[in-house]
C-alpha atoms as a PDB file:
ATOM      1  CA  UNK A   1      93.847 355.365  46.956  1.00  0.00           C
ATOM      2  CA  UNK A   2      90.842 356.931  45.184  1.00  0.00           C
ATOM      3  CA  UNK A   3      91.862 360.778  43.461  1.00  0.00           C
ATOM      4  CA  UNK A   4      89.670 363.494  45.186  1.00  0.00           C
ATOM      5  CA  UNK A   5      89.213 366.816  43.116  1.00  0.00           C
ATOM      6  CA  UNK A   6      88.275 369.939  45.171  1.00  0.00           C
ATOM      7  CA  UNK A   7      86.715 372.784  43.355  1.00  0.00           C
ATOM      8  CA  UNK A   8      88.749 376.102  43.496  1.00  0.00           C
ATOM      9  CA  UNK A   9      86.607 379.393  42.845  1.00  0.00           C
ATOM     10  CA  UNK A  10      88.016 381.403  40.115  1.00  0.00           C
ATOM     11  CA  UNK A  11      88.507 384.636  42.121  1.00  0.00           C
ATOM     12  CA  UNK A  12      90.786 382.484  44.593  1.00  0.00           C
ATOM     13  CA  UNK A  13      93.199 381.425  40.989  1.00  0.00           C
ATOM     14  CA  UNK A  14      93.219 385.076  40.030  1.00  0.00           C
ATOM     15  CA  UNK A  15      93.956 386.313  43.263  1.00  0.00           C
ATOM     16  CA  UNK A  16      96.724 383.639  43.734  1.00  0.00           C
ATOM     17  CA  UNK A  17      98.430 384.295  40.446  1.00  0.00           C
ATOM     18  CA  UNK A  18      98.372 387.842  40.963  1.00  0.00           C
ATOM     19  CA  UNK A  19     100.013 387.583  44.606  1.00  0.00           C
ATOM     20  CA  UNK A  20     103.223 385.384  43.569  1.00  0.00           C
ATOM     21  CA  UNK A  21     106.072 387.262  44.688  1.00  0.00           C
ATOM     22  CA  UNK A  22     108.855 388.854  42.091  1.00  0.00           C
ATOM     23  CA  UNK A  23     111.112 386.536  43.577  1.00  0.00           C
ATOM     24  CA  UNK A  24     109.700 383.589  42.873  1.00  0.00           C
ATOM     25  CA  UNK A  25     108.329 384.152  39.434  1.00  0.00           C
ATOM     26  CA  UNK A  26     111.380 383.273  37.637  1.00  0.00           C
ATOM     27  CA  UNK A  27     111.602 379.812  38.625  1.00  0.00           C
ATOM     28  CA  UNK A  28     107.573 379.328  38.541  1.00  0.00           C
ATOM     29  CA  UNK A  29     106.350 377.483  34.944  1.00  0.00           C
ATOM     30  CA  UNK A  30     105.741 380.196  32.095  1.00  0.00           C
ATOM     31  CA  UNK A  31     101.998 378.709  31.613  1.00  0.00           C
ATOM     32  CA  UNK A  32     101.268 379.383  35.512  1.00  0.00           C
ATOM     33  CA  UNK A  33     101.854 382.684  35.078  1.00  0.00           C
ATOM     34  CA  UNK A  34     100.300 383.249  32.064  1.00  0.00           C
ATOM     35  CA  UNK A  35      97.432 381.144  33.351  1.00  0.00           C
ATOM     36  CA  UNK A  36      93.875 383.561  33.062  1.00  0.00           C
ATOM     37  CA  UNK A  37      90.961 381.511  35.320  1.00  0.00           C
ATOM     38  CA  UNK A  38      88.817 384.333  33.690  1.00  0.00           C
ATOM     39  CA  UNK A  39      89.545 384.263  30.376  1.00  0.00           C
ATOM     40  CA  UNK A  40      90.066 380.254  30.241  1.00  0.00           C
ATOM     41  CA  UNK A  41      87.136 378.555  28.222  1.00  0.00           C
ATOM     42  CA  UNK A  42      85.530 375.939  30.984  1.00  0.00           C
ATOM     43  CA  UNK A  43      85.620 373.148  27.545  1.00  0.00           C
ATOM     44  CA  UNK A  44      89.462 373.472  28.272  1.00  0.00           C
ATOM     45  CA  UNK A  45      89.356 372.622  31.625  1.00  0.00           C
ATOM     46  CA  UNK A  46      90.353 368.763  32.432  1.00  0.00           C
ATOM     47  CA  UNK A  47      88.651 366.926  35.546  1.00  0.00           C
ATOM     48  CA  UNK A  48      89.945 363.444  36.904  1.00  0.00           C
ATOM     49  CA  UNK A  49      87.605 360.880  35.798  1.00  0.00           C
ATOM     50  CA  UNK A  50      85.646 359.702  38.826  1.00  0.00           C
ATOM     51  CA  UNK A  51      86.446 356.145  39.969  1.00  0.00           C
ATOM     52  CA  UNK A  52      83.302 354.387  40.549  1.00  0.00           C
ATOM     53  CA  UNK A  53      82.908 352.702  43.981  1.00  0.00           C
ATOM     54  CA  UNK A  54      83.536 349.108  43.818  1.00  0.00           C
ATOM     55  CA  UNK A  55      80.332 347.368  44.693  1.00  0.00           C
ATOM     56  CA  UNK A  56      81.348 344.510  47.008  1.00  0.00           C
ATOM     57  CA  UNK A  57      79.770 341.100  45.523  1.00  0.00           C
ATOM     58  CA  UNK A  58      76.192 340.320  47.467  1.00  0.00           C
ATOM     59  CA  UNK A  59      76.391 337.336  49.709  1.00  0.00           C
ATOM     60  CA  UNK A  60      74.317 334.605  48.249  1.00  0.00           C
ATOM     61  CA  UNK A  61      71.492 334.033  50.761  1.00  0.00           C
ATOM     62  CA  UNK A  62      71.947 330.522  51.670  1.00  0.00           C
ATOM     63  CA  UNK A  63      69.010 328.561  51.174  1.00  0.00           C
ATOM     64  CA  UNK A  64      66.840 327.533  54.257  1.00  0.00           C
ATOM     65  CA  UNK A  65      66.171 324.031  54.648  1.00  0.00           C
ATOM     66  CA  UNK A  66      63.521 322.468  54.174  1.00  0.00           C
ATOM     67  CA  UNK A  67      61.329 320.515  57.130  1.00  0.00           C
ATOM     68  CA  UNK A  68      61.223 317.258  56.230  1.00  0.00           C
ATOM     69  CA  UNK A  69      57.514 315.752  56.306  1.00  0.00           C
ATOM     70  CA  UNK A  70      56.991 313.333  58.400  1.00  0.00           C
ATOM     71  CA  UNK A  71      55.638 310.018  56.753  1.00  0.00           C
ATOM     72  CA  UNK A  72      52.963 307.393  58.251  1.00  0.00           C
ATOM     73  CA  UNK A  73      55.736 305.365  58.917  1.00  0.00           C
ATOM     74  CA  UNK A  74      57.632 307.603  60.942  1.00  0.00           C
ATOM     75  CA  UNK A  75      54.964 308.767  62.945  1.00  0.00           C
ATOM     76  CA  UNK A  76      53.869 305.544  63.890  1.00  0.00           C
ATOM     77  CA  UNK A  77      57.338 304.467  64.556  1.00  0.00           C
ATOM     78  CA  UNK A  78      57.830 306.909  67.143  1.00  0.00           C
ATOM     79  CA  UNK A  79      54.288 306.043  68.570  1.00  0.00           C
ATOM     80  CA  UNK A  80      55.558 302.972  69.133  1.00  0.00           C
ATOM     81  CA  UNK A  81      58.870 303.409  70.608  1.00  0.00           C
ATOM     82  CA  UNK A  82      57.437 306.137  73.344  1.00  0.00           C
ATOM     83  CA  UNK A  83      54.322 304.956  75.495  1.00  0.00           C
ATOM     84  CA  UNK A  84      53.757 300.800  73.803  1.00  0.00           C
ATOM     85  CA  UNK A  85      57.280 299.694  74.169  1.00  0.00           C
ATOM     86  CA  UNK A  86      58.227 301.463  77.677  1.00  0.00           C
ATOM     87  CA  UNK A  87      54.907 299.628  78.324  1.00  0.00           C
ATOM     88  CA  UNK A  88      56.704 296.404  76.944  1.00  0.00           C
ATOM     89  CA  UNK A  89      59.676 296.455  78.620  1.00  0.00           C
ATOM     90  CA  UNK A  90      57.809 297.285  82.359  1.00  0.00           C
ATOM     91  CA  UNK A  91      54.691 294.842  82.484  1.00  0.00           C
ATOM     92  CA  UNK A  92      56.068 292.509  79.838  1.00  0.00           C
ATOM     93  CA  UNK A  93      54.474 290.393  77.390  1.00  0.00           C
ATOM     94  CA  UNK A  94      50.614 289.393  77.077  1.00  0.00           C
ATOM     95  CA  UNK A  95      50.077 285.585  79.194  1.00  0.00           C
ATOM     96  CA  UNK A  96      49.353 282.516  77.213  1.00  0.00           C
ATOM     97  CA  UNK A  97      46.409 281.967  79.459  1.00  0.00           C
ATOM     98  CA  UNK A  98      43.246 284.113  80.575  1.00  0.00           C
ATOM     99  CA  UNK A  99      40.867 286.670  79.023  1.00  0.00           C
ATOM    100  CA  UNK A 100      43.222 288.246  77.203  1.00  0.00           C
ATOM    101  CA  UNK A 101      45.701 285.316  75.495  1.00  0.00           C
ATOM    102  CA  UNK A 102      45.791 285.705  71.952  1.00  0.00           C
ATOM    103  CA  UNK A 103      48.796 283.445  70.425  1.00  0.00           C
ATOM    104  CA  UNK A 104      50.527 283.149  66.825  1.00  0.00           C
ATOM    105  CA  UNK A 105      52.192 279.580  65.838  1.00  0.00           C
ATOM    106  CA  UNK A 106      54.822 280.147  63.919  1.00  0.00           C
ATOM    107  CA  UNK A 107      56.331 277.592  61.809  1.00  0.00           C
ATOM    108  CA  UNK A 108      59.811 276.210  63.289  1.00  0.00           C
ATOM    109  CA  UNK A 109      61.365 277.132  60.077  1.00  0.00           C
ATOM    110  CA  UNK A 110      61.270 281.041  60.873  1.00  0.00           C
ATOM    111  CA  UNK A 111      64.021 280.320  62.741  1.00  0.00           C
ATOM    112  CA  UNK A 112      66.113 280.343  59.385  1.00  0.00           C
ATOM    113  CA  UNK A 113      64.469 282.988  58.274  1.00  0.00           C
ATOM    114  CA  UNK A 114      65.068 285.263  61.407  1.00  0.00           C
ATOM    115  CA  UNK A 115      68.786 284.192  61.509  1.00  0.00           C
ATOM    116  CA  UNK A 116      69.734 284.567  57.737  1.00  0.00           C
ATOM    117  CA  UNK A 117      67.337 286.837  56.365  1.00  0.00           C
ATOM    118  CA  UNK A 118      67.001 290.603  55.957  1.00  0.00           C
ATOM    119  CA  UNK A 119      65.203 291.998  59.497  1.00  0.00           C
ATOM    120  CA  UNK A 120      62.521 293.872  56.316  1.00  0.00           C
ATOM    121  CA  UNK A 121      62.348 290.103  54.743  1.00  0.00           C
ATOM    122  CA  UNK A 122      61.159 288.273  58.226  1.00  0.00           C
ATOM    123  CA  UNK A 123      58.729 291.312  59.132  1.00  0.00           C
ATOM    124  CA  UNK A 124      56.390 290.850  56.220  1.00  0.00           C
ATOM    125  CA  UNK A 125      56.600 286.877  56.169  1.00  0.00           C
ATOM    126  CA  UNK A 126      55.387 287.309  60.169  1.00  0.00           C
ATOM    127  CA  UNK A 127      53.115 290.041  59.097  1.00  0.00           C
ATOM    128  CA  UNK A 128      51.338 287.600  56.439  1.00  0.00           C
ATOM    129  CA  UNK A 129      51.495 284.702  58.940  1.00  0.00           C
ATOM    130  CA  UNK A 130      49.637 287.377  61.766  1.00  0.00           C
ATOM    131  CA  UNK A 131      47.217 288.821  59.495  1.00  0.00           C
ATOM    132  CA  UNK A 132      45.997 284.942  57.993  1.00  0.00           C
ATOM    133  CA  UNK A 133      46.481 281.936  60.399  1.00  0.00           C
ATOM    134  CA  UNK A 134      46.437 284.144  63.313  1.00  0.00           C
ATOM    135  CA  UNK A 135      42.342 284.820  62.511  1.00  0.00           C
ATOM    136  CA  UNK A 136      39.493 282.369  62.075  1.00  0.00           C
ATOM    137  CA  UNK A 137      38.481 281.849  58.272  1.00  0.00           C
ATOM    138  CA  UNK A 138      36.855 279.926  55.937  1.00  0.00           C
ATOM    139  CA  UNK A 139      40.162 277.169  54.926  1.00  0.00           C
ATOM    140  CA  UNK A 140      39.548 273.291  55.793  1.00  0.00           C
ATOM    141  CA  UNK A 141      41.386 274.084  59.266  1.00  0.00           C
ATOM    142  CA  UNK A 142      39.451 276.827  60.286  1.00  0.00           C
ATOM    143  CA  UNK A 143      41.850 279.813  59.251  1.00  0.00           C
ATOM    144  CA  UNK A 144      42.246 281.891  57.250  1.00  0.00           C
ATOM    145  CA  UNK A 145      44.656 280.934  54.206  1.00  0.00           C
ATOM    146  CA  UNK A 146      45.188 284.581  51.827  1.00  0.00           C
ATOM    147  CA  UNK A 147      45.195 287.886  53.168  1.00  0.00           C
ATOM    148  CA  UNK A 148      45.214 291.179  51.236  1.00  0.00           C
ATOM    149  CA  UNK A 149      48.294 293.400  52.303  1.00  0.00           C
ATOM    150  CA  UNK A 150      48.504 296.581  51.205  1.00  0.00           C
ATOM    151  CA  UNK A 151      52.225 298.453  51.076  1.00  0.00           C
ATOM    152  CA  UNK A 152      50.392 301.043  53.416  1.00  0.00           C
ATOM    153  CA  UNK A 153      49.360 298.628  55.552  1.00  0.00           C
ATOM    154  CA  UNK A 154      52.842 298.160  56.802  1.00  0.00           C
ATOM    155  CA  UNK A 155      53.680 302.041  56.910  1.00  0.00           C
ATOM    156  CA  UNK A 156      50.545 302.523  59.009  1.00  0.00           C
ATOM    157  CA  UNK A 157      51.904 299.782  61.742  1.00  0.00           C
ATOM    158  CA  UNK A 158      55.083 300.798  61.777  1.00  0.00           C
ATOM    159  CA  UNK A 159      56.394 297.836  60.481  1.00  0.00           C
ATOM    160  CA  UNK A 160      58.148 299.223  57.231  1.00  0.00           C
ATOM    161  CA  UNK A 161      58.358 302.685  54.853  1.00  0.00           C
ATOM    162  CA  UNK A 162      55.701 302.248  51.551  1.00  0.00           C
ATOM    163  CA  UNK A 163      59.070 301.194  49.937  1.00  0.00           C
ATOM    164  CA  UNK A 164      60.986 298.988  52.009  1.00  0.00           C
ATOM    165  CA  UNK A 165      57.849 296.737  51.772  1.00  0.00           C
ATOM    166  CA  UNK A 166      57.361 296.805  48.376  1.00  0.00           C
ATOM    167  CA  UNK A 167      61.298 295.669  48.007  1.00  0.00           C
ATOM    168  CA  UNK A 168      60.634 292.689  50.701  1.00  0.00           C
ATOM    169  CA  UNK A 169      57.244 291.452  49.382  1.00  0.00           C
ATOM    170  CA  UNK A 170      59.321 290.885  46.520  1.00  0.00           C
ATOM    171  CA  UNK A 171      61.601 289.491  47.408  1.00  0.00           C
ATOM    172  CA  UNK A 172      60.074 286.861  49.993  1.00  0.00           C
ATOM    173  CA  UNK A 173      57.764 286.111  46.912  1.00  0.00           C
ATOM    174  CA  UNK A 174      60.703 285.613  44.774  1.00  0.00           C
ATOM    175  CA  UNK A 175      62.253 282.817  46.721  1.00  0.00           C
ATOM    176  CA  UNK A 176      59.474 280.664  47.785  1.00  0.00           C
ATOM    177  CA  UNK A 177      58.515 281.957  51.537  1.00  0.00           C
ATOM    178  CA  UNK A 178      55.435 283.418  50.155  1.00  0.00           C
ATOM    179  CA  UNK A 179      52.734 283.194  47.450  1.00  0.00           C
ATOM    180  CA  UNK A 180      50.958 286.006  45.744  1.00  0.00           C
ATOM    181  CA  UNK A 181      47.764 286.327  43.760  1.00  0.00           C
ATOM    182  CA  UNK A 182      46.141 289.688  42.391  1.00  0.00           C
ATOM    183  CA  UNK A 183      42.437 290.170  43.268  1.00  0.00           C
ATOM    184  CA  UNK A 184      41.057 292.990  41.024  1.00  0.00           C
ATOM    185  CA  UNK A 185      43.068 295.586  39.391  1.00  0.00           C
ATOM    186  CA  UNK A 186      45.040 296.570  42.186  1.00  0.00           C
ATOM    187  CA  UNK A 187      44.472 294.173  45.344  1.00  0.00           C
ATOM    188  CA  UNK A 188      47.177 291.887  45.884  1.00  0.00           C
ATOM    189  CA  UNK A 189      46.839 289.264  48.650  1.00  0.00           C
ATOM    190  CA  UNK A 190      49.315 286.405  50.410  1.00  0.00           C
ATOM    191  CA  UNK A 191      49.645 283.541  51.363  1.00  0.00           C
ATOM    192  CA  UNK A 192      52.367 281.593  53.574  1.00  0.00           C
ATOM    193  CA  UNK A 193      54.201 278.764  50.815  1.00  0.00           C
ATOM    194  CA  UNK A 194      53.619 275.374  53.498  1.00  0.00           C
ATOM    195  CA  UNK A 195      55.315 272.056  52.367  1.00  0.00           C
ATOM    196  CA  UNK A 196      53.051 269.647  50.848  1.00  0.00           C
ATOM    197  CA  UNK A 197      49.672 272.046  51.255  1.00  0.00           C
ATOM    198  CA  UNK A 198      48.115 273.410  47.734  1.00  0.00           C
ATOM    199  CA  UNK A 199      46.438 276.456  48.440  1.00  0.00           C
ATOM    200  CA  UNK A 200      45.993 277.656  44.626  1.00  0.00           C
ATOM    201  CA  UNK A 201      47.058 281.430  43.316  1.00  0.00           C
ATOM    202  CA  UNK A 202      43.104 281.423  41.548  1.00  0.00           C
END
């Protein structure tokens, strides 16, 4: 509990000590009576110390989060999964035959490559196999043989994040599924690795 002094006015002490009765003045303290509010220098005069209030410790503001950017990848991720793949799943796939028939051979290795490798891993070998042999070019067969990739290039299809691409490139270059040559200072391009074909890295 916190000690609460009340101011008395000296007229109200003199007027008190003069009123105590006879009676009771022999068993009232000898300083009481002698006390003089008047005549008492205010230097003499003790006061409780005041308590200071405790000052209850500030919450720490808790900080907001942050909105998360969305990245080319994401964005064209969820593109994809809204209007093209409800599209997919209700028409189905584009015929072999007509106008409109437009058809990748894949080798019948990517079999093994689908059923042991990294989902990331098979992407960009398909992606390399799409973006050369699936168009017209200049090679001996009539198609086209390098291809330059960019890591962006994936994010902006939706294939894979800027990193996750990076990491499979490497990987599929690393063990033998694809080939790699730079062009400039920073174009890279690739090629599919086919048994018994010598395409050249110049």
């Amino acid at each position: 509990m916190s000690e609460t002094s009340i101011a008395v006015p000296t007229s109200m002490l003199k007027s008190f000590v003069e009123n105590i009765p006879e009676a009771l003045r022999p068993d009232m303290p000898a300083w009481l009576l002698q006390f003089d509010p008047t005549t008492m220098p205010l230097e003499d005069v003790t006061y409780p110390e005041p308590r200071g209030r405790r000052r209850q410790p500030s919450h720490p503001r808790r900080p907001r989060p942050r909105s998360k950017q969305t990245s080319t990848y994401q964005a064209k991720r969820a593109a994809m999964e809204d209007l093209p793949l409800k599209r997919l799943r209700r028409h189905g796939f584009t015929p072999y035959f007509g106008d409109e028939k437009r058809f990748l051979m894949t080798p019948p290795e990517f079999d093994l490559v689908l059923a042991c490798e990294a989902r990331q891993v098979a992407q960009v070998i398909h992606e390399v196999l799409r973006q050369s042999v699936g168009y017209p070019g200049d090679s001996a067969d009539g198609r086209r043989e390098w291809v330059a990739l960019s890591f962006r290039h994936f994010e902006r299809r939706g294939l894979l994040s800027h990193q996750d691409a990076k990491i499979a490139l490497d990987y599929a270059v690393e063990q033998g599924y694809l080939l790699r040559r730079r062009r400039g200072q920073q174009r890279l391009e690739y090629a599919v690795h086919y048994r018994h074909v010598d395409i050249g890295t110049r």
